[in-house]
Protein backbone atom coordinates (compact mmCIF):
# COMPACT_ATOMS: atom_id res chain seq x y z
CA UNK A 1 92.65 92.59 80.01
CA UNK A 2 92.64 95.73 81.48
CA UNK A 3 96.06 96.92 80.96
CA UNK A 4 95.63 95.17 77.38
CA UNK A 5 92.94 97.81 76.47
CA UNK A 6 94.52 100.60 78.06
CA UNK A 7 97.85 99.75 75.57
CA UNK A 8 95.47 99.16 72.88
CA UNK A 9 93.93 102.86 73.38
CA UNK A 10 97.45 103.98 73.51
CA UNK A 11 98.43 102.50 69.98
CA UNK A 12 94.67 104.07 68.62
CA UNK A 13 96.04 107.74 70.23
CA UNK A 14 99.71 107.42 68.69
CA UNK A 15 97.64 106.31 65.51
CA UNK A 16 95.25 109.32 65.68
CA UNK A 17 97.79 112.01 66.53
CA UNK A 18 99.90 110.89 63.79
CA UNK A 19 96.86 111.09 60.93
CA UNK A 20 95.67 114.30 62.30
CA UNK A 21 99.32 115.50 62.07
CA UNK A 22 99.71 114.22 58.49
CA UNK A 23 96.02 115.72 57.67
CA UNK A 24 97.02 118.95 58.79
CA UNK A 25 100.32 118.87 56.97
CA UNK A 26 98.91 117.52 53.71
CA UNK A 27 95.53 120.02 54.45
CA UNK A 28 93.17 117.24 53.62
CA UNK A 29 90.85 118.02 56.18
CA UNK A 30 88.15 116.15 54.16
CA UNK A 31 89.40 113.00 56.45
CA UNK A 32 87.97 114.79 59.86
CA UNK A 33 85.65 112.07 60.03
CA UNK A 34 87.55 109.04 59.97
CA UNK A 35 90.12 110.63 62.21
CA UNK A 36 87.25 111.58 65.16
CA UNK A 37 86.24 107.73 65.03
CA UNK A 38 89.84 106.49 65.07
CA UNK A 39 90.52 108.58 68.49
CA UNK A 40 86.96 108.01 69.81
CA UNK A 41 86.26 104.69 69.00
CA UNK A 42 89.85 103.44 69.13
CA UNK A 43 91.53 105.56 72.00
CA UNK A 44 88.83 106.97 74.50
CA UNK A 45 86.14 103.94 74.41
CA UNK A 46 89.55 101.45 74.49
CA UNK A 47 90.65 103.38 77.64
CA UNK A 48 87.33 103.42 79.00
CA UNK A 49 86.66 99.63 79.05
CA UNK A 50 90.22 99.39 80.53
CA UNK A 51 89.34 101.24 83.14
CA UNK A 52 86.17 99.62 84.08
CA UNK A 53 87.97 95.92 83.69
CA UNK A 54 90.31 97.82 86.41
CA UNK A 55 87.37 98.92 88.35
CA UNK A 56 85.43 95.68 88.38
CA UNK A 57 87.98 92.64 88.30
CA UNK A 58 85.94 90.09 88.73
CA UNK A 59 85.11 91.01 84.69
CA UNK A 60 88.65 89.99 84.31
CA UNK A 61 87.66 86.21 84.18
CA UNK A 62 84.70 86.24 82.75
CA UNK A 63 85.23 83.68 79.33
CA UNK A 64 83.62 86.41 77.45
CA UNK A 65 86.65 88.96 78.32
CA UNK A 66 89.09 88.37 75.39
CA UNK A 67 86.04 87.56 72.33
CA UNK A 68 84.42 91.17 73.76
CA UNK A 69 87.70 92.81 73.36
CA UNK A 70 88.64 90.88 69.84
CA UNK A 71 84.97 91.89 69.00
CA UNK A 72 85.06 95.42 69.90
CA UNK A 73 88.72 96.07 68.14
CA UNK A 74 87.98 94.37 65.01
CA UNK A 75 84.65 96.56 64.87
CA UNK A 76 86.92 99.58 65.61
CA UNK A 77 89.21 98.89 62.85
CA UNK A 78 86.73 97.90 60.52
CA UNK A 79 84.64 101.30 60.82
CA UNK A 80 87.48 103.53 61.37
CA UNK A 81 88.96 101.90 58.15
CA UNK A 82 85.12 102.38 56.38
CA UNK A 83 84.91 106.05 57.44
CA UNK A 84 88.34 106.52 55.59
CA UNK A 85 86.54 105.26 52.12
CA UNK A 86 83.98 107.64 52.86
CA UNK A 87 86.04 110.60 53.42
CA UNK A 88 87.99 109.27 50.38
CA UNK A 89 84.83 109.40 48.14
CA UNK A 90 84.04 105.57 48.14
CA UNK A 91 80.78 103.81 48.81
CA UNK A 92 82.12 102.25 52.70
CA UNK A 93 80.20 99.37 51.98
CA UNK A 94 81.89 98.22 55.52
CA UNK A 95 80.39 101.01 57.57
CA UNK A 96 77.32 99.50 58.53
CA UNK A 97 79.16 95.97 59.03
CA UNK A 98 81.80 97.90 60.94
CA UNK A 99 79.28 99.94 63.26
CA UNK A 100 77.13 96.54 63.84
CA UNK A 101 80.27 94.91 65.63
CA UNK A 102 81.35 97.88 67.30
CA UNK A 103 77.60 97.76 69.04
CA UNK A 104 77.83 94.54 69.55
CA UNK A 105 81.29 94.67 71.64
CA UNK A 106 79.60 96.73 73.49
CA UNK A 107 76.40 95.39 74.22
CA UNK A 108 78.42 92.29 75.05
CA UNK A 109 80.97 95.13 77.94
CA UNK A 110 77.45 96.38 78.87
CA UNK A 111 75.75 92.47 79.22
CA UNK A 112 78.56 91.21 81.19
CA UNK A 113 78.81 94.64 83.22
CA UNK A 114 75.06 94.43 84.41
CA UNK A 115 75.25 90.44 85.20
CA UNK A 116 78.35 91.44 88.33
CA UNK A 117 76.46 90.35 91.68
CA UNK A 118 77.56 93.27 94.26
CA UNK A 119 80.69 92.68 95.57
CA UNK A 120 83.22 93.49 98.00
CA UNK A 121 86.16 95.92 96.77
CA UNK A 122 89.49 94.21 95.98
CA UNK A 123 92.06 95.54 98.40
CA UNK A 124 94.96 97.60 95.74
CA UNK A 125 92.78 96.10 92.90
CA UNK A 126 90.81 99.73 91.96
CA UNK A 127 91.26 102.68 90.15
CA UNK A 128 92.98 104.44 92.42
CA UNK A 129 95.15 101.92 93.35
């Protein structure tokens, strides 16, 4: 899961360097938006949750890993896609369905986060590692 995020981010970044290239070619700048919540949502948050699947493995098999991940990408997608209707003039009558799952994936990271009863560090399981 948490190299499957990490790739994930990495398919968001190639996706948001490649609009912001074509925006800036094309000078259609009007599409800021949607390109800030492709690399933030997509790429940085993606990474982020990789990295704290990496940190903490015991989130690894939790049964909520891959529906919080699912949950979380289709959200991504969904707003990212939203924000692009916006910044094309349309109504993005998905934004506030899009921005309701993105919470939700991450109120689910966040639940099963705070439920992790201390533990002992893995030995070559941490972020270091």
């Amino acid at each position: 899961m948490d190299r499957l995020y990490v790739m994930t981010g990495f398919v968001w970044l190639i996706f948001g360097m490649v609009f912001g290239i074509y925006l800036g070619i094309t000078d259609q700048l009007q599409f800021s938006n949607s390109h800030a919540h492709a690399n933030l949502l997509g790429f940085v948050i993606s990474v982020l949750f990789g990295l704290i699947y990496r940190g903490w493995p015991v989130l690894l098999s939790h049964r909520l890993a891959m529906p919080q991940f699912a949950l979380y990408q289709v959200g991504a997608v969904v707003l990212v896609a939203a924000k692009y209707d916006i910044d094309n003039g349309g109504a993005g009558r998905l934004a506030a369905p899009g921005s309701m799952i993105v919470v939700l994936g991450t109120l689910l990271m966040f639940w099963m986060f705070a439920r992790i009863r201390s533990e002992k560090p893995v030995a070559g399981h941490g972020i270091l590692s």
